[in-house]
Protein backbone atom coordinates (compact mmCIF):
# COMPACT_ATOMS: atom_id res chain seq x y z
CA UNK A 1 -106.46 -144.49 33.58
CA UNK A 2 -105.04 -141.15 32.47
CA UNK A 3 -102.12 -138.91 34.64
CA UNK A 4 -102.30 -135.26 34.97
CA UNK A 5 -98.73 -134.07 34.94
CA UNK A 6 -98.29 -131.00 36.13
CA UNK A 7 -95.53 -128.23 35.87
CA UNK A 8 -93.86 -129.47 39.00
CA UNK A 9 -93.63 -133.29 38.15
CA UNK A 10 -92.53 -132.29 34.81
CA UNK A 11 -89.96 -130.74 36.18
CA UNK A 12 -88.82 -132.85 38.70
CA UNK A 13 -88.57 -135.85 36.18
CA UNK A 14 -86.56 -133.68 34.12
CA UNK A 15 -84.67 -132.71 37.30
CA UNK A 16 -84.14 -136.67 37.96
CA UNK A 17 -83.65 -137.42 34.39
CA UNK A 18 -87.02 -139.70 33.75
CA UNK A 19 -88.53 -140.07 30.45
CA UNK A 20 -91.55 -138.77 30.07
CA UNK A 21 -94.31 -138.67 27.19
CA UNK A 22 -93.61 -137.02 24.33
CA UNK A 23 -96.92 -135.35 24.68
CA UNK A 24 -96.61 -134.35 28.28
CA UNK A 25 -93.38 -132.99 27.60
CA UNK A 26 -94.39 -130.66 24.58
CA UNK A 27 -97.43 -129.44 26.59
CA UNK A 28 -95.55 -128.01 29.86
CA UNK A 29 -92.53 -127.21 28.06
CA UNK A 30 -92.32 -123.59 29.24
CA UNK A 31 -93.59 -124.04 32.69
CA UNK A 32 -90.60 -126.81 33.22
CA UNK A 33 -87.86 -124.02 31.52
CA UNK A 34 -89.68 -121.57 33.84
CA UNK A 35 -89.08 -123.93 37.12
CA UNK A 36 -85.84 -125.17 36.15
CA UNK A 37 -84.64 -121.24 35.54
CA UNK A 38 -85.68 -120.58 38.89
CA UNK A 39 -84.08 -123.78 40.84
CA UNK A 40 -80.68 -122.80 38.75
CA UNK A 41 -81.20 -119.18 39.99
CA UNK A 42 -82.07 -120.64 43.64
CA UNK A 43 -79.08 -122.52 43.51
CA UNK A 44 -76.47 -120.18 42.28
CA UNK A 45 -78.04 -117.97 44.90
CA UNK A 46 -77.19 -120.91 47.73
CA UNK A 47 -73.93 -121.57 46.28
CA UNK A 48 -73.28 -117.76 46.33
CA UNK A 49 -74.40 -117.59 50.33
CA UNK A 50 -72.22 -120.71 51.08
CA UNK A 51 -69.65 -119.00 49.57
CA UNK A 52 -70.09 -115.78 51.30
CA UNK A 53 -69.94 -117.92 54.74
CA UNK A 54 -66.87 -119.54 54.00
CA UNK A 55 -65.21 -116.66 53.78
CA UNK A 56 -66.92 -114.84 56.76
CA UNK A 57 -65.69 -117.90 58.37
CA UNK A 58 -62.16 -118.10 56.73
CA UNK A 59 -61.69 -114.50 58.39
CA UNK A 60 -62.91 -115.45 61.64
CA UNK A 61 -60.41 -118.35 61.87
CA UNK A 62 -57.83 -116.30 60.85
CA UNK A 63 -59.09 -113.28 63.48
CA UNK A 64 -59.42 -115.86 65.90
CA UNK A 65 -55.86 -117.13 65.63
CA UNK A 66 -54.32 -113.42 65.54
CA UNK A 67 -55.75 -113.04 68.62
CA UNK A 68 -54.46 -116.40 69.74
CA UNK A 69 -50.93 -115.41 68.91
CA UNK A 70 -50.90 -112.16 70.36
CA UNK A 71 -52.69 -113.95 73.42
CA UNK A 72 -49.49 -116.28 73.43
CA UNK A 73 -47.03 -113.53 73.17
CA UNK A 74 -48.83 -111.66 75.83
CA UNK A 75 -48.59 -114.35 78.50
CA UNK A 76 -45.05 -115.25 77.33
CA UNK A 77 -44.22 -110.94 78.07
CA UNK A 78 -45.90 -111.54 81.26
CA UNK A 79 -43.91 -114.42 82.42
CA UNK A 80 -40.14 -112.93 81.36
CA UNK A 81 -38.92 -111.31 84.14
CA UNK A 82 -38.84 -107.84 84.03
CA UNK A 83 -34.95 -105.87 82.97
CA UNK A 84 -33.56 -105.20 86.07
CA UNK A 85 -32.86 -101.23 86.73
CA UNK A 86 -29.16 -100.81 86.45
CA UNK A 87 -29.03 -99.63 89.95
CA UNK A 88 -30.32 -103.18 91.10
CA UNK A 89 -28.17 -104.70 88.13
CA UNK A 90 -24.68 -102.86 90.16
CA UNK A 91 -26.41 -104.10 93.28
CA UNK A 92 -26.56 -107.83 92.27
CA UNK A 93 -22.91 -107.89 90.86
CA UNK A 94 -21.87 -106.46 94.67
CA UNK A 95 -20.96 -108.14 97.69
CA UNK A 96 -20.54 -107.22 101.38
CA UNK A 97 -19.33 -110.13 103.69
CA UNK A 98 -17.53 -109.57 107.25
CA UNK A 99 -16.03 -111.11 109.34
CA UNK A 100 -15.07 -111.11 113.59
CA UNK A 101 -12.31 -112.26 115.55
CA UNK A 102 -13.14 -112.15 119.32
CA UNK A 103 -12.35 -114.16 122.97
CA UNK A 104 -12.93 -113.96 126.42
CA UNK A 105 -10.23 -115.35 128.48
CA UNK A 106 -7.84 -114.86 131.34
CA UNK A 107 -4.15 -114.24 130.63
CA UNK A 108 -1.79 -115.45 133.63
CA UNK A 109 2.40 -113.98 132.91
CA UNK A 110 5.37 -115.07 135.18
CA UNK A 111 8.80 -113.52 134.28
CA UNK A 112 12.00 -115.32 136.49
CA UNK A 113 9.18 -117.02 138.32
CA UNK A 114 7.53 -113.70 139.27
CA UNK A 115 3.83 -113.81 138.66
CA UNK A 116 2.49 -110.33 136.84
CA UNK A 117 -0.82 -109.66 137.36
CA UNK A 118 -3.29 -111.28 135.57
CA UNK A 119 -5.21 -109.74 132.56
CA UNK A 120 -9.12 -110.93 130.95
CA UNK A 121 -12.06 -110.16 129.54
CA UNK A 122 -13.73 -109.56 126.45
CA UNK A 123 -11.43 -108.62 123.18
CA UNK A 124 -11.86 -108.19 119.82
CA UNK A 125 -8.81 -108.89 117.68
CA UNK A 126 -10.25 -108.53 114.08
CA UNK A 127 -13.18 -107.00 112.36
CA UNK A 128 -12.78 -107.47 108.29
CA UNK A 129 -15.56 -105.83 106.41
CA UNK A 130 -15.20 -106.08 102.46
CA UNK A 131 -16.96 -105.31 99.55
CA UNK A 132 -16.92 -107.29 96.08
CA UNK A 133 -17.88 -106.12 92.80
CA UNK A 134 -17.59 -107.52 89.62
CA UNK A 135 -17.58 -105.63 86.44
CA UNK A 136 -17.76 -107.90 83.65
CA UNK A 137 -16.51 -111.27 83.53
CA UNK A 138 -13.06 -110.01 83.54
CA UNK A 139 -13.14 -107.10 85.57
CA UNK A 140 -13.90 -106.83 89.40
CA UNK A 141 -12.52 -105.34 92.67
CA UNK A 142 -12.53 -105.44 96.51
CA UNK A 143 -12.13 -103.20 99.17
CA UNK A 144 -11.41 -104.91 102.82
CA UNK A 145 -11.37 -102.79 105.96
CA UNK A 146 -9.52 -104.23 108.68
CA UNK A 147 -10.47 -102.95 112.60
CA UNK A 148 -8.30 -103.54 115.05
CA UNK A 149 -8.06 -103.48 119.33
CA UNK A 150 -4.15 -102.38 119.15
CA UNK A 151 -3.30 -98.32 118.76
CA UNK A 152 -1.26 -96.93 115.50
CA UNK A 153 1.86 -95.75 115.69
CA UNK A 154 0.77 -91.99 117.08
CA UNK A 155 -0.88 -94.04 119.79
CA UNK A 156 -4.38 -91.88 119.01
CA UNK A 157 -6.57 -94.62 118.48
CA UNK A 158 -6.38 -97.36 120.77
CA UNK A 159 -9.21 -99.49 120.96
CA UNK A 160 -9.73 -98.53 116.99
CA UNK A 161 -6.84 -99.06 114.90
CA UNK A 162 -8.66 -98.72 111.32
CA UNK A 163 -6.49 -100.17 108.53
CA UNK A 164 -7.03 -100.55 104.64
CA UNK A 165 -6.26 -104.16 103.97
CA UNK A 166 -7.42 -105.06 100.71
CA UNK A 167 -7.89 -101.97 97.99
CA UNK A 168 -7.26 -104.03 94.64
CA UNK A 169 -8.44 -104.09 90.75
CA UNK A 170 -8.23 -107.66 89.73
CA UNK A 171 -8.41 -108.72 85.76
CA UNK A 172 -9.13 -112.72 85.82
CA UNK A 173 -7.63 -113.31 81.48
CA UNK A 174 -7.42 -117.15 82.49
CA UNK A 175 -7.02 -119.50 85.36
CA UNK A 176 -3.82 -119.83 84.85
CA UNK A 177 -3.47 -116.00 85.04
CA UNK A 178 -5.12 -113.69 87.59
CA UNK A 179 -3.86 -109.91 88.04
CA UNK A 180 -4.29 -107.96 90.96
CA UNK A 181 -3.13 -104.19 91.40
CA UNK A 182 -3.09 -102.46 94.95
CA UNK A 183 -3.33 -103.70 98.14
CA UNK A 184 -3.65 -108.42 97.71
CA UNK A 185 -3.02 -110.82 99.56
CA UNK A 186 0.71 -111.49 99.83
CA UNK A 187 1.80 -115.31 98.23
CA UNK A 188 2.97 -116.70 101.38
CA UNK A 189 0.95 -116.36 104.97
CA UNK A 190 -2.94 -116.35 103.32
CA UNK A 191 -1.87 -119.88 101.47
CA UNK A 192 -0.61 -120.99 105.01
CA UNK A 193 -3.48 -119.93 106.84
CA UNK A 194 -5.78 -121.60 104.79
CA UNK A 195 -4.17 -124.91 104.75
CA UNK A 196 -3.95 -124.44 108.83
CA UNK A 197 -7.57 -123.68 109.14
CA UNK A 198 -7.44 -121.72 112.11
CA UNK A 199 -6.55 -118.20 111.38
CA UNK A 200 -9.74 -116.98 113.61
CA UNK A 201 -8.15 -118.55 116.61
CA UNK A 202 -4.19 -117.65 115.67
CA UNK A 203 -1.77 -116.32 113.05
CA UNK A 204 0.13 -118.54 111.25
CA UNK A 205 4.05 -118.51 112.66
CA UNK A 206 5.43 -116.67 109.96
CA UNK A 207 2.85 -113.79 110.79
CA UNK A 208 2.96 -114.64 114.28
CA UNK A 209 6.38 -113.91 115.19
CA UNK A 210 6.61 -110.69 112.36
CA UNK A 211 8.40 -112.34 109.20
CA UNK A 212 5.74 -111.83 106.99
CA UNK A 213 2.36 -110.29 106.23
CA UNK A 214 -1.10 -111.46 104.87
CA UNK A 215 -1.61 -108.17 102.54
CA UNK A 216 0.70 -105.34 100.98
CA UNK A 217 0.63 -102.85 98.12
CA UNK A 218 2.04 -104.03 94.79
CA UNK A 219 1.23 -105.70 91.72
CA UNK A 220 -0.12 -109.38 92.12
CA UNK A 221 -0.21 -112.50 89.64
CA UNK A 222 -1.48 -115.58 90.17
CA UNK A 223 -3.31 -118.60 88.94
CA UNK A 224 -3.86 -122.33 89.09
CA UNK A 225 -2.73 -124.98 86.67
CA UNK A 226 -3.18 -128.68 85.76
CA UNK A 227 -6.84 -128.61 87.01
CA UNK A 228 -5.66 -126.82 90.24
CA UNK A 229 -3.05 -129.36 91.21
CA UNK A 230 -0.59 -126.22 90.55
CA UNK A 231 -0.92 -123.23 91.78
CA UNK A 232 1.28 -120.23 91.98
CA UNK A 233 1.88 -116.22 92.90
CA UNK A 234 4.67 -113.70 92.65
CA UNK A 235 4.10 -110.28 93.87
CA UNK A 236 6.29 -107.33 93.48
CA UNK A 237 5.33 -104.81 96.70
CA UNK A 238 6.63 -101.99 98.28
CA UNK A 239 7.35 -104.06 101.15
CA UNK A 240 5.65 -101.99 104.34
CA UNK A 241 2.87 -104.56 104.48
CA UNK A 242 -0.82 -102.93 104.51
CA UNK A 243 -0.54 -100.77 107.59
CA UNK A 244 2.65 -98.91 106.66
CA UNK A 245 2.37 -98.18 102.46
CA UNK A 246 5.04 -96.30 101.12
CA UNK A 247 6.24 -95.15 98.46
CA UNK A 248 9.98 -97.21 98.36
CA UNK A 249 12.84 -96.65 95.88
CA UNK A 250 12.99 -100.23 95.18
CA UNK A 251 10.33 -102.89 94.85
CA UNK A 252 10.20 -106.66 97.10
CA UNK A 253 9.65 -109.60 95.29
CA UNK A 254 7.58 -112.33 96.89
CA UNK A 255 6.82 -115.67 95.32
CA UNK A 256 4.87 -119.10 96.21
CA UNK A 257 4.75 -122.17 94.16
CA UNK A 258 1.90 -124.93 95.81
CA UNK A 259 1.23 -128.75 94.75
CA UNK A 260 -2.06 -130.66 95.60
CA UNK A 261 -2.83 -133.70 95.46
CA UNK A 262 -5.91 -136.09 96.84
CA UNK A 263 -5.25 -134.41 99.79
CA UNK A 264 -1.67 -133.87 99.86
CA UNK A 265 -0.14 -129.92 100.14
CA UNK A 266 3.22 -129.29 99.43
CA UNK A 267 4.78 -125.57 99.08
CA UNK A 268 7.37 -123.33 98.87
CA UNK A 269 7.80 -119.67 98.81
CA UNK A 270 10.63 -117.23 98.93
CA UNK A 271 11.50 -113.35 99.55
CA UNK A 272 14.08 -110.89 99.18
CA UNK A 273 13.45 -106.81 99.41
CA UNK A 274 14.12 -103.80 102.06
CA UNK A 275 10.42 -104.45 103.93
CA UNK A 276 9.68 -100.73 103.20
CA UNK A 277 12.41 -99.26 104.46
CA UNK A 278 14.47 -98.01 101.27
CA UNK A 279 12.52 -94.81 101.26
CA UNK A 280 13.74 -90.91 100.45
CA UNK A 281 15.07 -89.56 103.50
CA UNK A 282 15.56 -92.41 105.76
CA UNK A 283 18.59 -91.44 107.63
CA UNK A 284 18.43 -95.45 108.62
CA UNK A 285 19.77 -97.81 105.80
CA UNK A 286 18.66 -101.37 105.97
CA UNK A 287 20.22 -104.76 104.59
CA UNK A 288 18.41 -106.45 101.52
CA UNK A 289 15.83 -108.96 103.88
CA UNK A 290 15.59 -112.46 102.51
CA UNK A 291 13.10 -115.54 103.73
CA UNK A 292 12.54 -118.85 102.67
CA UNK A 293 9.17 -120.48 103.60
CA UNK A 294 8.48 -124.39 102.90
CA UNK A 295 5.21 -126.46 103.85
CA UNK A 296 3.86 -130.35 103.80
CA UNK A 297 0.22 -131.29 105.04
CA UNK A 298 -2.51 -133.28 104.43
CA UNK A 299 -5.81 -132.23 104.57
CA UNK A 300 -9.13 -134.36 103.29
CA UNK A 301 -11.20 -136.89 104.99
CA UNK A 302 -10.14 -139.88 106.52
CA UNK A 303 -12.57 -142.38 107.06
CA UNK A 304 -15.45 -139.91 106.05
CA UNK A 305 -13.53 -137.89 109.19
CA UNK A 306 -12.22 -134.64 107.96
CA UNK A 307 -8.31 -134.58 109.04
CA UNK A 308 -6.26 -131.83 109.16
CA UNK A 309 -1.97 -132.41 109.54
CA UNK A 310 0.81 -130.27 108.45
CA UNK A 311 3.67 -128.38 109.24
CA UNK A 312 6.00 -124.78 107.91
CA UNK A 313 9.32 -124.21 108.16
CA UNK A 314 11.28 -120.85 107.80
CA UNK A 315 14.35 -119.50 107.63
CA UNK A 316 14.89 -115.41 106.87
CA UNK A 317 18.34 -113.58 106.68
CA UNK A 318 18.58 -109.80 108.06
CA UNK A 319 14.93 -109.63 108.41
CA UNK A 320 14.96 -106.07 109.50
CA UNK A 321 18.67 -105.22 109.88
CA UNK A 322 20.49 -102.17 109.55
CA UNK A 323 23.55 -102.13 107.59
CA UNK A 324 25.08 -100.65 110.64
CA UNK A 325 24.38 -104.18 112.46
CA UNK A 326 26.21 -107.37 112.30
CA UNK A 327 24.23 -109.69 110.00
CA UNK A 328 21.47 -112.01 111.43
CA UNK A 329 19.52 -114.76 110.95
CA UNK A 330 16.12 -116.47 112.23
CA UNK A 331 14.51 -119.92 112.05
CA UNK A 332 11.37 -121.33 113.12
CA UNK A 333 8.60 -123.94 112.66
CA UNK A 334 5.19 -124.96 113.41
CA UNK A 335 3.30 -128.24 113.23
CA UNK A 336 -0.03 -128.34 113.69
CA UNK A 337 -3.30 -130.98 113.70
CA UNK A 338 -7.25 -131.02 114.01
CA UNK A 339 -9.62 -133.79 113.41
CA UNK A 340 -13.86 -133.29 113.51
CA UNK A 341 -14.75 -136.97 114.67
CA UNK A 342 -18.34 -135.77 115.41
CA UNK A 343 -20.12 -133.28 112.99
CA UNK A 344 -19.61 -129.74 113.88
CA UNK A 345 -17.26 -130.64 116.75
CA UNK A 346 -13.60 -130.78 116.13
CA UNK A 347 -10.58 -131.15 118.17
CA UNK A 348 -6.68 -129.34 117.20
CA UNK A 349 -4.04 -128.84 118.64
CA UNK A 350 -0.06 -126.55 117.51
CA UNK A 351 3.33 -126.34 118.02
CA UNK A 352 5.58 -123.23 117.40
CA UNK A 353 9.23 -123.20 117.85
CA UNK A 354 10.96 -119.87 116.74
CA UNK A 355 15.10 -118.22 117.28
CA UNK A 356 14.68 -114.99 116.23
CA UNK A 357 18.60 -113.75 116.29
CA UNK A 358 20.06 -116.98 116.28
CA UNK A 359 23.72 -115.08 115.22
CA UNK A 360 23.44 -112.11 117.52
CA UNK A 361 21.69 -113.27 120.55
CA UNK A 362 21.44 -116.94 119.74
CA UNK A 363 20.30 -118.16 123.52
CA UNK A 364 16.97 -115.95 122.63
CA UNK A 365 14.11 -118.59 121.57
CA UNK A 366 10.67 -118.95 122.08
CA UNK A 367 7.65 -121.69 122.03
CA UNK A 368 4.26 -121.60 121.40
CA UNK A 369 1.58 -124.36 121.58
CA UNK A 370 -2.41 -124.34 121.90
CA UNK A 371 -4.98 -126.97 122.13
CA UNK A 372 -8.20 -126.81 122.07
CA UNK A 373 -12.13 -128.10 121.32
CA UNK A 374 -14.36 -126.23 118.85
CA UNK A 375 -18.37 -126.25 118.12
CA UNK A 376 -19.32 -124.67 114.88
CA UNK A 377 -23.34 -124.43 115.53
CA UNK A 378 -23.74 -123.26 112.36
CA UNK A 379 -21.44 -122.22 109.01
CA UNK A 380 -21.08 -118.70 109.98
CA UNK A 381 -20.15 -119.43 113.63
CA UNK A 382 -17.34 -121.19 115.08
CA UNK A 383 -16.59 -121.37 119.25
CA UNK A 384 -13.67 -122.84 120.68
CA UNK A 385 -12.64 -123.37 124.27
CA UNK A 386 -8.77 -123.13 123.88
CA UNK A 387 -5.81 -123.18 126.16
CA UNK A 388 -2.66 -121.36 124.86
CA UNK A 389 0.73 -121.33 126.11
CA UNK A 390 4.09 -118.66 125.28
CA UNK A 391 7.23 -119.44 126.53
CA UNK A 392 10.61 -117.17 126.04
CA UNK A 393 14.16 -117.14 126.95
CA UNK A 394 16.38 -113.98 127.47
CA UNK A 395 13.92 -111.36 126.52
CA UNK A 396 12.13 -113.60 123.69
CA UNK A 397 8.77 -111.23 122.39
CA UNK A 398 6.49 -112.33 119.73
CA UNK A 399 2.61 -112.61 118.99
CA UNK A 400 1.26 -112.06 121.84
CA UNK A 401 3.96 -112.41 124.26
CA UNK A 402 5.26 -108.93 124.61
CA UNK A 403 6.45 -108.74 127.97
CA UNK A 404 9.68 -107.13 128.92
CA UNK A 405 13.11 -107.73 127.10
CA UNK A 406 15.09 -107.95 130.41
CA UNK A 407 13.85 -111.41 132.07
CA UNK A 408 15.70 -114.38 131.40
CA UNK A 409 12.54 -116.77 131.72
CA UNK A 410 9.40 -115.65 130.97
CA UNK A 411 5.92 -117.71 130.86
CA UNK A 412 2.19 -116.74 129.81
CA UNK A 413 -0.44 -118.96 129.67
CA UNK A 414 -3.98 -117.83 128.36
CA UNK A 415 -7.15 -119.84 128.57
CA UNK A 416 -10.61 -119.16 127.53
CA UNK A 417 -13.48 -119.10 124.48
CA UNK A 418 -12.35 -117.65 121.09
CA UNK A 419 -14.17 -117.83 118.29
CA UNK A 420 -15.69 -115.89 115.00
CA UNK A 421 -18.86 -115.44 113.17
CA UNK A 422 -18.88 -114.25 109.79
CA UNK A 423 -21.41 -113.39 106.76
């Protein structure tokens, strides 16, 4: 039985590498060279349009993840916040906050037994607005504005006595350094008020009975140390206080060195100057004023029950005297308590005793006390219904209690709802 190869088996054994006859192979030896030139051109020709797709595709994937990048950066754009204008920028580093003292309450005076006629309503003793900015993290400043219900000295604004009280530059280089330049608080009355607590209801008895301020122009320096358990201030002023700046020959000197410790505040303070009053032109010449100030409280939680217990003592030396006057002194102290057994409810309660001249008039004293329950309804708001009490011998006048310097016994009693709100 005899085969007929043709051109395509021939080739296709070749291709797969059989042996074929010698014959067969001689006889279609240009048709095989023919097909086999033609699969090898076929070939290259495939290899060339694989080629040319890898490379279409190569670019594609690296198109593709261009556009996946730029698709990433894009979204990442979109979710940065935007740069803040600088006008919003100033806004955000600024602060406005304020804050109002008021009551409504009956006041009841008695002077040798005689009953004056009674006084009440609605009264509002402070209204602080103040604005914050800060600069850098150095750098910032405040500017408080103090309203108050009592006239200025030309009597033309009663009602709306409109005071500077805080006007100050402050440069914070460390904790344990803090300058302030212009109108500050003062070292001494702001550190008592705070321990107190209840500035919004009463001064503290140094500003109370007028040996002290809570602000006045100068040049302030402060700062806390050992992780706040020390703190200190010295201020050199021009001794007016904030309502009566002045431009004084020589400069008061006002310091405060403060202790805390799990609760536990201890302080002293100290001043000496002329309170303003060493000024060109004064026909009136004043002896150098000098006070001592001195404080122990506690003040955490007792029992999970915040607690509140302290008192101040002070002494001062010609507070006020004219060199033309015998030399005087002036004592006083305070002790005061509050406790909050029930949240936002607490109960306090203070003591002032005070001689004003206890060389040159040294039957002149006065007491003070005030008790009290207030509900704080929310951290901006505080209400108290509070009972306050002056008493005075031989023409005794402080806080309050300026009645007239001729009785020999004098008596107020006040009662009512104080409180404050601030933002």
């Amino acid at each position: 039985m005899k085969m007929k190869l043709t051109a395509s088996t021939v080739a296709m054994a070749a291709t797969l590498g059989w042996a074929l006859p010698a014959s067969a192979q001689t006889a279609d030896s240009a048709a095989v060279q023919q097909q086999l030139a033609e699969m090898r051109a076929q070939m290259e020709a495939m290899a060339a349009r694989i080629n040319t797709l890898q490379s279409q595709l190569d670019q594609q994937n690296a198109t593709s993840q261009a556009a996946a990048a730029k698709a990433d950066k894009a979204l990442a754009a979109a979710e940065k916040p935007a740069a803040t204008p600088k006008a919003l920028a100033w806004a955000e580093d600024t602060k406005i906050s304020g804050r109002m003292y008021y009551n409504i309450s009956n006041v009841s005076t008695k002077y040798d037994g005689v009953k004056s006629q009674d006084q009440g309503g609605f009264q509002i003793k402070r209204f602080y607005i103040g604005v914050d900015h800060k600069f850098d993290g150095t750098f910032s400043g405040n500017v408080t504005m103090d309203i108050d219900n009592v006239a200025n000295s030309s009597g033309k604004n009663v009602g709306k006595g409109f005071y500077v009280k805080k006007a100050y530059l402050e440069a914070k280089l460390d904790p344990a350094l803090k300058l302030r330049l212009g109108a500050a608080d003062t070292p001494w009355v702001p550190y008592a008020e705070g321990i107190y607590g209840y500035r919004h209801l009463e001064k503290e008895a140094v500003d109370l009975f007028g040996f002290g301020t809570s602000s006045d122009w100068g040049v302030h320096a402060m700062g806390d140390i050992a992780d706040g358990m020390v703190s200190y201030q010295v201020s050199a002023m021009d001794g007016g206080g904030y309502r009566d700046p002045k431009f004084t020959n020589t400069v008061d000197i006002e310091g405060r060195l403060a202790f805390k410790y799990k609760g536990f505040n201890a302080g002293v303070g100290a001043y000496t100057g002329k309170l303003g009053n060493d000024v060109d032109g004064a026909t009136d010449k004043y002896r150098t004023s000098t006070r001592f100030n001195a404080l122990l409280a506690y003040k955490d939680k007792v029992g999970g029950m915040p607690v509140t217990v302290g008192g101040e003592y002070f002494t001062a030396k010609n507070w006020k005297v004219k060199t033309t006057s015998a030399s005087d002194k002036a004592e006083g102290y305070s002790v005061f308590a509050s406790l909050a057994p029930v949240e936002k409810w607490s109960v306090f309660g203070r003591y002032d005793w005070v001689k004003p001249n206890k060389d040159t008039d040294p039957t002149k004293k006065g007491n003070y006390f005030n008790v009290g329950v207030q509900y704080s309804p929310a951290k901006i708001v505080d209400l108290a219904l509070m009972y306050k009490h002056y008493s005075g011998d031989n023409g005794f006048t402080g806080g309050d209690f300026t009645g007239s310097k001729t009785y020999v016994d004098g008596k107020q009693d006040e009662f009512g709802l104080f409180g404050q709100f601030r933002f």
